[in-house]
Protein backbone atom coordinates (compact mmCIF):
# COMPACT_ATOMS: atom_id res chain seq x y z
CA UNK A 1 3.76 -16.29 5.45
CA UNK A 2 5.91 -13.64 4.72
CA UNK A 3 4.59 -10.24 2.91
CA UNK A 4 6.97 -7.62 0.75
CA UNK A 5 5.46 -4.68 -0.59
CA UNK A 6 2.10 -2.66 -0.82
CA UNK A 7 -0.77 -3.14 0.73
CA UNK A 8 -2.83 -5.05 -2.11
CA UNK A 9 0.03 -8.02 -1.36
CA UNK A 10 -1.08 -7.65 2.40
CA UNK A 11 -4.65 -8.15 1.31
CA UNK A 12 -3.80 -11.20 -0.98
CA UNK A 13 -1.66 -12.65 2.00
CA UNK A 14 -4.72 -12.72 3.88
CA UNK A 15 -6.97 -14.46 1.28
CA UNK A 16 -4.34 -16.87 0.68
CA UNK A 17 -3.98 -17.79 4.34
CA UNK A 18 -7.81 -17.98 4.94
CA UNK A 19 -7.43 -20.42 1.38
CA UNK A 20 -4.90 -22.49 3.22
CA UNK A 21 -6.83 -22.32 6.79
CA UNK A 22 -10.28 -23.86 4.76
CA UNK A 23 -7.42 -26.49 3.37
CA UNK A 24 -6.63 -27.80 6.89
CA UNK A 25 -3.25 -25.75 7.40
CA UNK A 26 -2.78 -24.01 10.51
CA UNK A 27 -0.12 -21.21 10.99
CA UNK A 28 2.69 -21.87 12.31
CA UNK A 29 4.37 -19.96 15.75
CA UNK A 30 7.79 -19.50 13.49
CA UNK A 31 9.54 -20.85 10.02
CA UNK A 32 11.41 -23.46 12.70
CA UNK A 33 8.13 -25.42 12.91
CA UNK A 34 6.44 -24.25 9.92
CA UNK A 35 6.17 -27.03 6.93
CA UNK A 36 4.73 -24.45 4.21
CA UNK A 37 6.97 -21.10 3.79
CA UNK A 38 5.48 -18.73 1.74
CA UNK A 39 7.13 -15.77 0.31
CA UNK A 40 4.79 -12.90 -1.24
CA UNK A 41 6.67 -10.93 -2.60
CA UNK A 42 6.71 -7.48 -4.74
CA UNK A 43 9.38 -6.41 -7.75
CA UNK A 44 8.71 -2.65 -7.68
CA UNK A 45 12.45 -1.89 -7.16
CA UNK A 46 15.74 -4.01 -7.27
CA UNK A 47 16.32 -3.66 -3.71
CA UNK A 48 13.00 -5.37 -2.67
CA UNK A 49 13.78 -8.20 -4.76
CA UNK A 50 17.12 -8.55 -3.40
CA UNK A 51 15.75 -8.60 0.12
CA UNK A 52 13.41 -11.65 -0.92
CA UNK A 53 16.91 -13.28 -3.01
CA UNK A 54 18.43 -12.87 0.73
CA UNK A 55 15.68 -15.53 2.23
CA UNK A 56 15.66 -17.48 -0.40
CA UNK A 57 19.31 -18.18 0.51
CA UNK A 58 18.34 -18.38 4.40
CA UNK A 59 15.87 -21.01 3.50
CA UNK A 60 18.25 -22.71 1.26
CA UNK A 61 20.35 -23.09 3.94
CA UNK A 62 17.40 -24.28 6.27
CA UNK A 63 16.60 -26.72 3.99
CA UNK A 64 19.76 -28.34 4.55
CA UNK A 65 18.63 -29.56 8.30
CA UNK A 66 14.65 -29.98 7.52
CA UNK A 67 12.04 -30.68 4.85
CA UNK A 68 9.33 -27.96 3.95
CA UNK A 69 7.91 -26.53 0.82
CA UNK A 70 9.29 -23.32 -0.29
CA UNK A 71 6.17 -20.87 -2.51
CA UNK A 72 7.45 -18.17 -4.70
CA UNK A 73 4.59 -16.10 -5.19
CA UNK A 74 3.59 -11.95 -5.84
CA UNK A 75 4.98 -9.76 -8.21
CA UNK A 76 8.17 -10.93 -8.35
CA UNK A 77 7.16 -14.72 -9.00
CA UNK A 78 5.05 -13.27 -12.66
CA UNK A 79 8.29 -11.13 -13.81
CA UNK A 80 10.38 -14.13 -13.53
CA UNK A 81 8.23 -17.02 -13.89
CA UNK A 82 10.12 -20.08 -14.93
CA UNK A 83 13.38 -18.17 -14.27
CA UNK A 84 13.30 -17.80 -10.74
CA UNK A 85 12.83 -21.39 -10.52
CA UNK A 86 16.13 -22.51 -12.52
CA UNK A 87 18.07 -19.52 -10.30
CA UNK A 88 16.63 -20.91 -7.02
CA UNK A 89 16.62 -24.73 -6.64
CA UNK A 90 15.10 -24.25 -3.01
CA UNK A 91 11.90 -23.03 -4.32
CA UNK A 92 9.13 -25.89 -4.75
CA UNK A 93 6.29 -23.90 -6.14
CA UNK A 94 6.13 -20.53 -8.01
CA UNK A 95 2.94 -18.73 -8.45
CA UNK A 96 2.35 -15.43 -10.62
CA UNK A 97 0.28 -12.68 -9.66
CA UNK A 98 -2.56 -14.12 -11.81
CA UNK A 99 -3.13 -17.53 -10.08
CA UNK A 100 -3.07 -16.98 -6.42
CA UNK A 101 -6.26 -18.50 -6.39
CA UNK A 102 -4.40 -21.62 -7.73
CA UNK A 103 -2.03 -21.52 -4.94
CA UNK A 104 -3.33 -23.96 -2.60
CA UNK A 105 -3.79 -26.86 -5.39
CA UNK A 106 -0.08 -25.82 -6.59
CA UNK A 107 0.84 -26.64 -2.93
CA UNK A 108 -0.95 -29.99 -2.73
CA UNK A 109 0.75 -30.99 -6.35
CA UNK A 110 3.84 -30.29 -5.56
CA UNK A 111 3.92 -32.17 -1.79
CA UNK A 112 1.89 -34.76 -3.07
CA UNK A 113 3.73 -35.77 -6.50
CA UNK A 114 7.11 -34.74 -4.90
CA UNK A 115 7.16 -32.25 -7.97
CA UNK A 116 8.12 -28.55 -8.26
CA UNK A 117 5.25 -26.66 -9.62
CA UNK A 118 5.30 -23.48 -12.06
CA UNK A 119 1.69 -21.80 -11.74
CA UNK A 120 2.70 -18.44 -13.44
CA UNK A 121 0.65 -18.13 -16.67
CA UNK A 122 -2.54 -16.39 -15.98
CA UNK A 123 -3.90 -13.56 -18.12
CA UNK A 124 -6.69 -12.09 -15.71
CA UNK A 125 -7.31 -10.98 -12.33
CA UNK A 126 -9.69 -12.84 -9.64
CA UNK A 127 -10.45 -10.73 -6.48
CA UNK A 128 -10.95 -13.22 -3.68
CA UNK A 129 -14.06 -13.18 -1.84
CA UNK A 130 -12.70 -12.20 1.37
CA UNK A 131 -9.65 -10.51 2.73
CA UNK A 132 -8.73 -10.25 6.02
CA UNK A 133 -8.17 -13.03 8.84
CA UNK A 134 -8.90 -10.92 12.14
CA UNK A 135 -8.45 -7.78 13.56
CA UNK A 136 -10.06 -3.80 13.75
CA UNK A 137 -8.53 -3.11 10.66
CA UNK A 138 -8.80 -4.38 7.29
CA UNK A 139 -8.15 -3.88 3.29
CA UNK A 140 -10.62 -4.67 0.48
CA UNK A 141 -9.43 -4.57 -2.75
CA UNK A 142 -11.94 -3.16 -5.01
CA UNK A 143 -9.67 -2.83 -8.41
CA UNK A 144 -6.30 -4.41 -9.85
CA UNK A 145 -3.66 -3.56 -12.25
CA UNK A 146 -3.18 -0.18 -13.91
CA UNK A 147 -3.38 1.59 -17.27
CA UNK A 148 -0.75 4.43 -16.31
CA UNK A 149 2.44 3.03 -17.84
CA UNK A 150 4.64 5.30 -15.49
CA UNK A 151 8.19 4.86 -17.25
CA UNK A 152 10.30 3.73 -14.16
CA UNK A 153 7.04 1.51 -12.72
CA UNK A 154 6.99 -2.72 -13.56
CA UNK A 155 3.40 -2.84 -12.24
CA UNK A 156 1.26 -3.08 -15.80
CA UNK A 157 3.69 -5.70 -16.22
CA UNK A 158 3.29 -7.59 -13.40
CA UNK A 159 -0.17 -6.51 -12.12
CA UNK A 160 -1.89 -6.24 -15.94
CA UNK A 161 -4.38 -3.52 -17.16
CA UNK A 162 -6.93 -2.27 -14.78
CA UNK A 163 -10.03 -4.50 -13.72
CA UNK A 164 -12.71 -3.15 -11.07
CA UNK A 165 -14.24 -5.47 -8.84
CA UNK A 166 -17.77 -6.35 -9.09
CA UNK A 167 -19.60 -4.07 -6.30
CA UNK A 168 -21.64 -6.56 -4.91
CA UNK A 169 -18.30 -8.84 -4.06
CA UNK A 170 -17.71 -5.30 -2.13
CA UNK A 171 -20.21 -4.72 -0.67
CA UNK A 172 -20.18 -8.20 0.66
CA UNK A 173 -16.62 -8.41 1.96
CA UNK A 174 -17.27 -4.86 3.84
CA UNK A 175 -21.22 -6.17 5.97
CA UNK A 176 -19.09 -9.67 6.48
CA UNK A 177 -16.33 -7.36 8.04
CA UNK A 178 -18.73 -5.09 10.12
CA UNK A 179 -20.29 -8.51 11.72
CA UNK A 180 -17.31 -9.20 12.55
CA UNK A 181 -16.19 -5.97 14.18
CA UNK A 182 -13.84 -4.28 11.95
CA UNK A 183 -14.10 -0.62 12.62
CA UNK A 184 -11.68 1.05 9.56
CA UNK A 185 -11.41 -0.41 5.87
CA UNK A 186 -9.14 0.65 3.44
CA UNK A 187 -10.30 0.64 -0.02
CA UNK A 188 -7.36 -0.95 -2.33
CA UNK A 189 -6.10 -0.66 -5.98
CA UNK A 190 -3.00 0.81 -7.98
CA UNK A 191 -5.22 3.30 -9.14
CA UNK A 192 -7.99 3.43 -6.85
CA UNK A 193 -9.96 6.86 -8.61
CA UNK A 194 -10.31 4.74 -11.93
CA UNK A 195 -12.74 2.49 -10.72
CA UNK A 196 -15.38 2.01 -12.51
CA UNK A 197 -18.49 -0.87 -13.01
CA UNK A 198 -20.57 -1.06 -15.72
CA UNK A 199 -23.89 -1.11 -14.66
CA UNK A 200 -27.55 -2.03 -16.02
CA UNK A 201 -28.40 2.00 -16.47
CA UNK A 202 -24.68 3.57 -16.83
CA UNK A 203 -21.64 3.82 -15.08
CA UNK A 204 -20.68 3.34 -11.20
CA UNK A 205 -17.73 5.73 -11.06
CA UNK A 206 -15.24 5.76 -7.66
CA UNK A 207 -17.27 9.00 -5.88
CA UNK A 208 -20.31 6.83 -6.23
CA UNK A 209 -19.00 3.67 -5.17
CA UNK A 210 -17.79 5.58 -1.86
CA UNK A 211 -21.33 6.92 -1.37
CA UNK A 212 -22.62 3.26 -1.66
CA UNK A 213 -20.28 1.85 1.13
CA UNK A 214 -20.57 4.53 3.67
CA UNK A 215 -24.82 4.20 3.05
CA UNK A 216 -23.45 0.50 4.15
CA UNK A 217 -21.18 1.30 7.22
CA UNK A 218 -22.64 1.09 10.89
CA UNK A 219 -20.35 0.58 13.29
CA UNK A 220 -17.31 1.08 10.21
CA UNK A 221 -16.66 4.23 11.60
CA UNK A 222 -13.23 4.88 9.45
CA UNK A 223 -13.22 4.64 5.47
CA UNK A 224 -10.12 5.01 3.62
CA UNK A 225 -8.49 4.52 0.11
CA UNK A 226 -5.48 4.03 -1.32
CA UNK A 227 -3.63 5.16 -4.07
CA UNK A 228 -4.57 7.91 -5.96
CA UNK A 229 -3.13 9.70 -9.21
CA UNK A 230 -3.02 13.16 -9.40
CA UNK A 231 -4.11 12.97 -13.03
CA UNK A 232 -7.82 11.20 -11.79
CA UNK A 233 -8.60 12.69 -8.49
CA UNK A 234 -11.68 14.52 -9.06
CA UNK A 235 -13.75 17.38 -8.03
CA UNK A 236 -16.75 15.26 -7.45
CA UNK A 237 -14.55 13.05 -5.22
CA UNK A 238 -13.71 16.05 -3.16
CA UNK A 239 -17.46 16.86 -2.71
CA UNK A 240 -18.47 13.53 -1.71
CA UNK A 241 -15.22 13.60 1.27
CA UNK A 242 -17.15 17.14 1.95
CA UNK A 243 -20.46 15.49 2.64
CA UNK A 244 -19.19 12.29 4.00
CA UNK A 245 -17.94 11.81 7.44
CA UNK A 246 -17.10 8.50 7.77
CA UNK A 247 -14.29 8.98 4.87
CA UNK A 248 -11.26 10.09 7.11
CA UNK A 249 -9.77 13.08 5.80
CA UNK A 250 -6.61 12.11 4.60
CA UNK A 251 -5.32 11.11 0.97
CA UNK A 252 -2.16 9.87 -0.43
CA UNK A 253 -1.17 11.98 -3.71
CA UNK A 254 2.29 10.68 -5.22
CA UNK A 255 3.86 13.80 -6.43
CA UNK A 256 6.63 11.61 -7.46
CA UNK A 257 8.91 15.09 -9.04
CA UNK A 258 7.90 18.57 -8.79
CA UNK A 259 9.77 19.23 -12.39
CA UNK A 260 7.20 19.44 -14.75
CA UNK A 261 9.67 18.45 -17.60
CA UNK A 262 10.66 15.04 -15.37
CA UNK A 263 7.13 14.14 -14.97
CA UNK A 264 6.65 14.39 -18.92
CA UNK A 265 9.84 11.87 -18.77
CA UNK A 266 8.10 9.38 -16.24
CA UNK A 267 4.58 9.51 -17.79
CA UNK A 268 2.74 11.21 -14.94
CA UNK A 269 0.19 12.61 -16.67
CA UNK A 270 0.07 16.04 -14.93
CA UNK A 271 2.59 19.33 -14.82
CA UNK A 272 3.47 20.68 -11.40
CA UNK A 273 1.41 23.71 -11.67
CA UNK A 274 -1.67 21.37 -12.10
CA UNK A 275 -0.96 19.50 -9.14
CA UNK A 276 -0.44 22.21 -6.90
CA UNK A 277 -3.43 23.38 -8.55
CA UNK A 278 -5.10 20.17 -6.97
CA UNK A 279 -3.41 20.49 -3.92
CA UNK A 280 -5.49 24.11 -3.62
CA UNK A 281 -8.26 22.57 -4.63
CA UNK A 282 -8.46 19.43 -1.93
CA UNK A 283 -7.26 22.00 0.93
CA UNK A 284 -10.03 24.63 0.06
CA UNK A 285 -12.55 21.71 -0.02
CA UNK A 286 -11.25 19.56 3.58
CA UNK A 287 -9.44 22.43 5.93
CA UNK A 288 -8.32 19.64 8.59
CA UNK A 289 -6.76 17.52 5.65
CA UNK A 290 -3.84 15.55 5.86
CA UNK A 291 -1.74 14.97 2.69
CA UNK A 292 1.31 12.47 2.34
CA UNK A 293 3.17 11.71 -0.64
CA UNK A 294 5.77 9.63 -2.94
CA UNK A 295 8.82 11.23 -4.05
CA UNK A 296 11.11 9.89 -6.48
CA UNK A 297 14.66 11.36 -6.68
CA UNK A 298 17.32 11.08 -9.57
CA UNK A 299 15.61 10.03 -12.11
CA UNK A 300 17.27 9.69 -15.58
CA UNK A 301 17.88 13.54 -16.89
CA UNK A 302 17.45 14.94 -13.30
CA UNK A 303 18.95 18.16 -13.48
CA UNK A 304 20.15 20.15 -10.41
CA UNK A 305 17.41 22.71 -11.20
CA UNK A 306 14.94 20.06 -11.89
CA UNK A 307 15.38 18.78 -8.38
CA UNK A 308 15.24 22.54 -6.79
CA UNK A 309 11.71 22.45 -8.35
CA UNK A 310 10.58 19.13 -6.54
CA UNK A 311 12.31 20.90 -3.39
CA UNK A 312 9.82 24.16 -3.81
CA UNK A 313 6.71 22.06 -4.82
CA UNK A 314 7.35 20.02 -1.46
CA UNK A 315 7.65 22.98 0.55
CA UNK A 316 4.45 24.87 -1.06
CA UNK A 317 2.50 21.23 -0.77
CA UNK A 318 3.35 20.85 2.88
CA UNK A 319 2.83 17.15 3.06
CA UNK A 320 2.47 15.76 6.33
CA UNK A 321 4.49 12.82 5.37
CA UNK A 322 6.56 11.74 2.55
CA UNK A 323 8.25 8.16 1.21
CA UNK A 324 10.97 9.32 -0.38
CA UNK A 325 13.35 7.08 -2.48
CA UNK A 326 16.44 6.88 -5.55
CA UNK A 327 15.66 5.70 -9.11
CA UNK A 328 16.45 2.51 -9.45
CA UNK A 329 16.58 1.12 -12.56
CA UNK A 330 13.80 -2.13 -13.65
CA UNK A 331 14.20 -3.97 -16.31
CA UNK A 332 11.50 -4.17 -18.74
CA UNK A 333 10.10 -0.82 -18.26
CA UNK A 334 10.99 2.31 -21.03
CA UNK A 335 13.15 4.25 -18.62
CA UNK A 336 15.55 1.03 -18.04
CA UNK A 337 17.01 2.27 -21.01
CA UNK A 338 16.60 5.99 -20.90
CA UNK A 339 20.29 8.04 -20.97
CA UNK A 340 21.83 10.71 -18.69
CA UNK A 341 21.47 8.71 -15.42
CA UNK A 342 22.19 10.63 -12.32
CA UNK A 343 25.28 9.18 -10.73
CA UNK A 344 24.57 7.58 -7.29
CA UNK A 345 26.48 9.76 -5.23
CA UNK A 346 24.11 12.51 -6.74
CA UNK A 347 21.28 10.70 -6.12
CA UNK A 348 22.22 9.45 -2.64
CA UNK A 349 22.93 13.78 -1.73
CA UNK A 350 19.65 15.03 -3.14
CA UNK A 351 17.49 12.14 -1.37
CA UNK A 352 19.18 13.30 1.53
CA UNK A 353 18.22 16.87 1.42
CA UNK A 354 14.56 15.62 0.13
CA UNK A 355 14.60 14.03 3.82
CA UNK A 356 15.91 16.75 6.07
CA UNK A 357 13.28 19.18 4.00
CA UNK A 358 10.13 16.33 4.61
CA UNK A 359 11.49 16.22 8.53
CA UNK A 360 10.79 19.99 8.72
CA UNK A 361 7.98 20.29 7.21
CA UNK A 362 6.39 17.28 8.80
CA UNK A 363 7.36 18.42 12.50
CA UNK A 364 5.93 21.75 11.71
CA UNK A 365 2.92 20.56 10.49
CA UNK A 366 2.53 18.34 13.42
CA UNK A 367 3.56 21.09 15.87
CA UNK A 368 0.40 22.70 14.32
CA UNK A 369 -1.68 20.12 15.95
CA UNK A 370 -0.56 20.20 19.07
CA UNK A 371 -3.71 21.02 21.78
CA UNK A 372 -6.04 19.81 19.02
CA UNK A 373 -8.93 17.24 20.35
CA UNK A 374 -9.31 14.40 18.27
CA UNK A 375 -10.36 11.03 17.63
CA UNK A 376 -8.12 8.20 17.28
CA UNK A 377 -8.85 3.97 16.76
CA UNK A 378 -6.89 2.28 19.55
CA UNK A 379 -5.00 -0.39 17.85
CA UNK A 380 -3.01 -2.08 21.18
CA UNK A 381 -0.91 -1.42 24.12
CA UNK A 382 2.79 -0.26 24.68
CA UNK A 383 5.62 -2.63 24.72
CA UNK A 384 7.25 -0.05 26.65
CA UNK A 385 4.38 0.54 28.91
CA UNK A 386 2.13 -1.86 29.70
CA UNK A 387 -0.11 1.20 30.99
CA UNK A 388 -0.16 2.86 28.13
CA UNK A 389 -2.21 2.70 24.65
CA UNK A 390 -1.09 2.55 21.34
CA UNK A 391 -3.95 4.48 18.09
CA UNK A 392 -3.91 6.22 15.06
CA UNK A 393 -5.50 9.47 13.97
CA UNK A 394 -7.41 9.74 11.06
CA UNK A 395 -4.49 11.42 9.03
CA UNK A 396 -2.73 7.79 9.92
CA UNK A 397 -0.40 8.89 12.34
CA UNK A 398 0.76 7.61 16.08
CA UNK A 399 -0.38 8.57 19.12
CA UNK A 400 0.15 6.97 22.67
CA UNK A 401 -1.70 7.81 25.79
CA UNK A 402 -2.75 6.16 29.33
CA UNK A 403 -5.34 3.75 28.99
CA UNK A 404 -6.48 0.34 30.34
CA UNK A 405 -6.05 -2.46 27.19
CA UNK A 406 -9.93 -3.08 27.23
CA UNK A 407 -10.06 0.43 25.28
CA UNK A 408 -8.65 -1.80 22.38
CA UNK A 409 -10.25 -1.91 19.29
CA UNK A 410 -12.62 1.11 20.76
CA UNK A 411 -12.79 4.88 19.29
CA UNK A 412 -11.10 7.08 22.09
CA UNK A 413 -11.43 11.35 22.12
CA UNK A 414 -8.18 12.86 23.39
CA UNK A 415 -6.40 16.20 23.53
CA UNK A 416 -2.46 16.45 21.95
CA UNK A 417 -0.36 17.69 24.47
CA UNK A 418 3.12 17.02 22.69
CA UNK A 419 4.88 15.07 20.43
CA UNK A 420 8.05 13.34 20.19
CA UNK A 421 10.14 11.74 16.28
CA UNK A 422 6.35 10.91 14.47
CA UNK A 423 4.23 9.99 17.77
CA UNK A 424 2.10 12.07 19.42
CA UNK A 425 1.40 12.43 22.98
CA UNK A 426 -1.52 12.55 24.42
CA UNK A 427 -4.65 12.42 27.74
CA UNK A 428 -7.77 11.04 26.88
CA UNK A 429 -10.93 13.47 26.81
């Protein structure tokens, strides 16, 4: 199994192998031995695709010496459908975001009747019952799709409108996880604030659904989500992070430009002033917060002055961390054929100086931490240094420290004593 993209694909990767595991498949050790290959794969931007083009040609090739069946499946499977299929004889079975849960008979069909199998046609989302094969951590999707229609973005295309999963399916998933000793969950979905579940009395809105899980969560000590839009994060969401603990203090806010007139060109749905605004709002509410952030550079109409504006948003914001990446053009969505497109050498300087700004910031927001005592999950041990442990804080970033590998998997208190590229240092408490 091999994963592309965000984390909802992880998430799906997992259901799909626990599909295949109930189907008498057992993963393989590498693709050398492996008689299933599956790709999952995500179309957000040309160069992800032409990543997953670059294995398809690898197991092209492999499929010269040995027999296996090749699955297309993900985001990039439903924008293609049938196409990718005619472009990649290798492939045995394609299957579209929609049908996932179709995967496993698509698989049987096509080894059994020696057929190559198109299962790209669905029209609505499923959410799997269950997510996640082993470990601490896990991801539970809890909506799909989005409503946004971003002008650069393929997902309503690919990923459909917005659907919110049925709470008791959640609240399922997340006691089935605790038995089993997860300690952090990440709540999933494009657009995680817009969740919302019609109920016998009213409404069950995102704030409350939070409320309900952590009333749920024992020894879930960590609760996270994942993404949210400026345009939906809410004041009452604030208030319940205020009054609940176990919801680590740390959200992802995709800025995306700080131009106000190139956000009314993508379709954000907000002005720059507003989310600063919101930015004010989330720090006044959670002092220890950590923010992080999407940035999108040269889009179509990009002035020089419109990206000194996303250069002064970032440095008033102070994100702790940034993805940062170039326009690139995607077919099918309204900016595809927009005009004034910044050249690439243009694009390729101001991502540049959107880095070396983010690097700054981010190191002097980290330096702030330094001598701080704080809590972090222990996820393994070094490959460097078999003596030493490898965790996260709750603001998702590294931190290494002596420690025996039985702490694994265990909460650990330590003190920050320095901190070298992105990883902390640090003595246990």
């Amino acid at each position: 199994m091999e994963t592309y993209g965000c984390q909802m694909n992880k998430a799906e990767s997992e259901s799909i192998l626990m599909s295949l595991t109930a189907d008498g498949w057992t993963e393989g050790e590498s693709e050398a031995d492996a008689d299933l290959v599956i790709l999952n794969t995500c179309s957000v931007r040309e160069t992800a695709e032409e990543r997953i083009r670059g294995r398809l040609g690898h197991y092209r090739h492999a499929k010269k010496s040995r027999r296996f069946t090749l699955v297309l499946t993900g985001c990039m499977a439903e924008r293609l459908k049938e196409r990718v299929i005619d472009e990649h004889p290798e492939i045995d079975v394609v299957v579209g975001t929609f049908n996932k849960k179709d995967l496993v008979g698509a698989v049987r069909k096509a080894r059994t009747g020696k057929t190559r199998v198109v299962s790209a046609l669905g029209t609505s989302y499923e959410f799997a019952e269950s997510h996640s094969t082993s470990g601490i951590k896990a991801f539970v999707p809890i909506m799909h799709g989005c409503n946004n229609w971003c002008t650069y973005c393929v997902v309503p295309s690919v990923r459909g409108p917005e659907v919110s999963r049925a709470p008791d399916g959640i609240f399922s998933e997340i006691r089935s996880l605790e038995g089993r000793g997860v300690r952090e969950v990440t709540l999933l979905g494009q657009n995680v604030n817009s969740y919302l579940w019609r109920t016998s009395t009213g409404f069950l809105s995102f704030p409350e659904l939070l409320k309900r899980v952590a009333e749920l969560t024992l020894s879930i000590r960590w609760l996270r989500f994942l993404t949210s839009h400026p345009k939906d994060l809410s004041d009452e969401l604030l208030d319940v992070m205020v009054r609940t603990p176990v919801l680590c203090r740390h959200i992802h806010l995709p800025l995306q430009s700080g131009s106000t007139h190139i956000l009314g060109l993508m379709n954000r749905g907000y002005t720059s002033e507003q989310y600063l605004a919101l930015v004010r709002r989330i720090r006044a509410a959670l002092s220890a917060v950590s923010l992080t952030t999407d940035i999108l550079i040269g889009f179509p109409g990009e002035s020089e002055e419109d990206f000194m504006q996303t250069l002064e948003v970032m440095r008033e914001a102070r994100f702790d961390d940034a993805f940062t990446y170039h326009y690139n053009p995607r077919e099918g969505t309204r900016a595809f054929t927009m005009p004034d497109a910044v050249a690439g050498d243009v694009q390729r300087r101001r991502l540049d100086k959107v880095i070396e700004t983010q690097r700054a910031i981010g190191q002097g927001r980290a330096a702030e931490r330094i001598g701080n005592e704080v809590d972090v999950l222990v996820e393994g041990v070094s490959k460097k240094d078999p003596g030493e442990l490898l965790a996260r804080t709750e603001w998702d970033a590294m931190v290494v420290f002596p420690g025996h590998r039985s702490r694994v998997g265990e909460f650990q208190r330590v003190r920050l004593v320095s901190i070298s590229g992105s990883t902390f240092r640090a003595r246990s408490l």
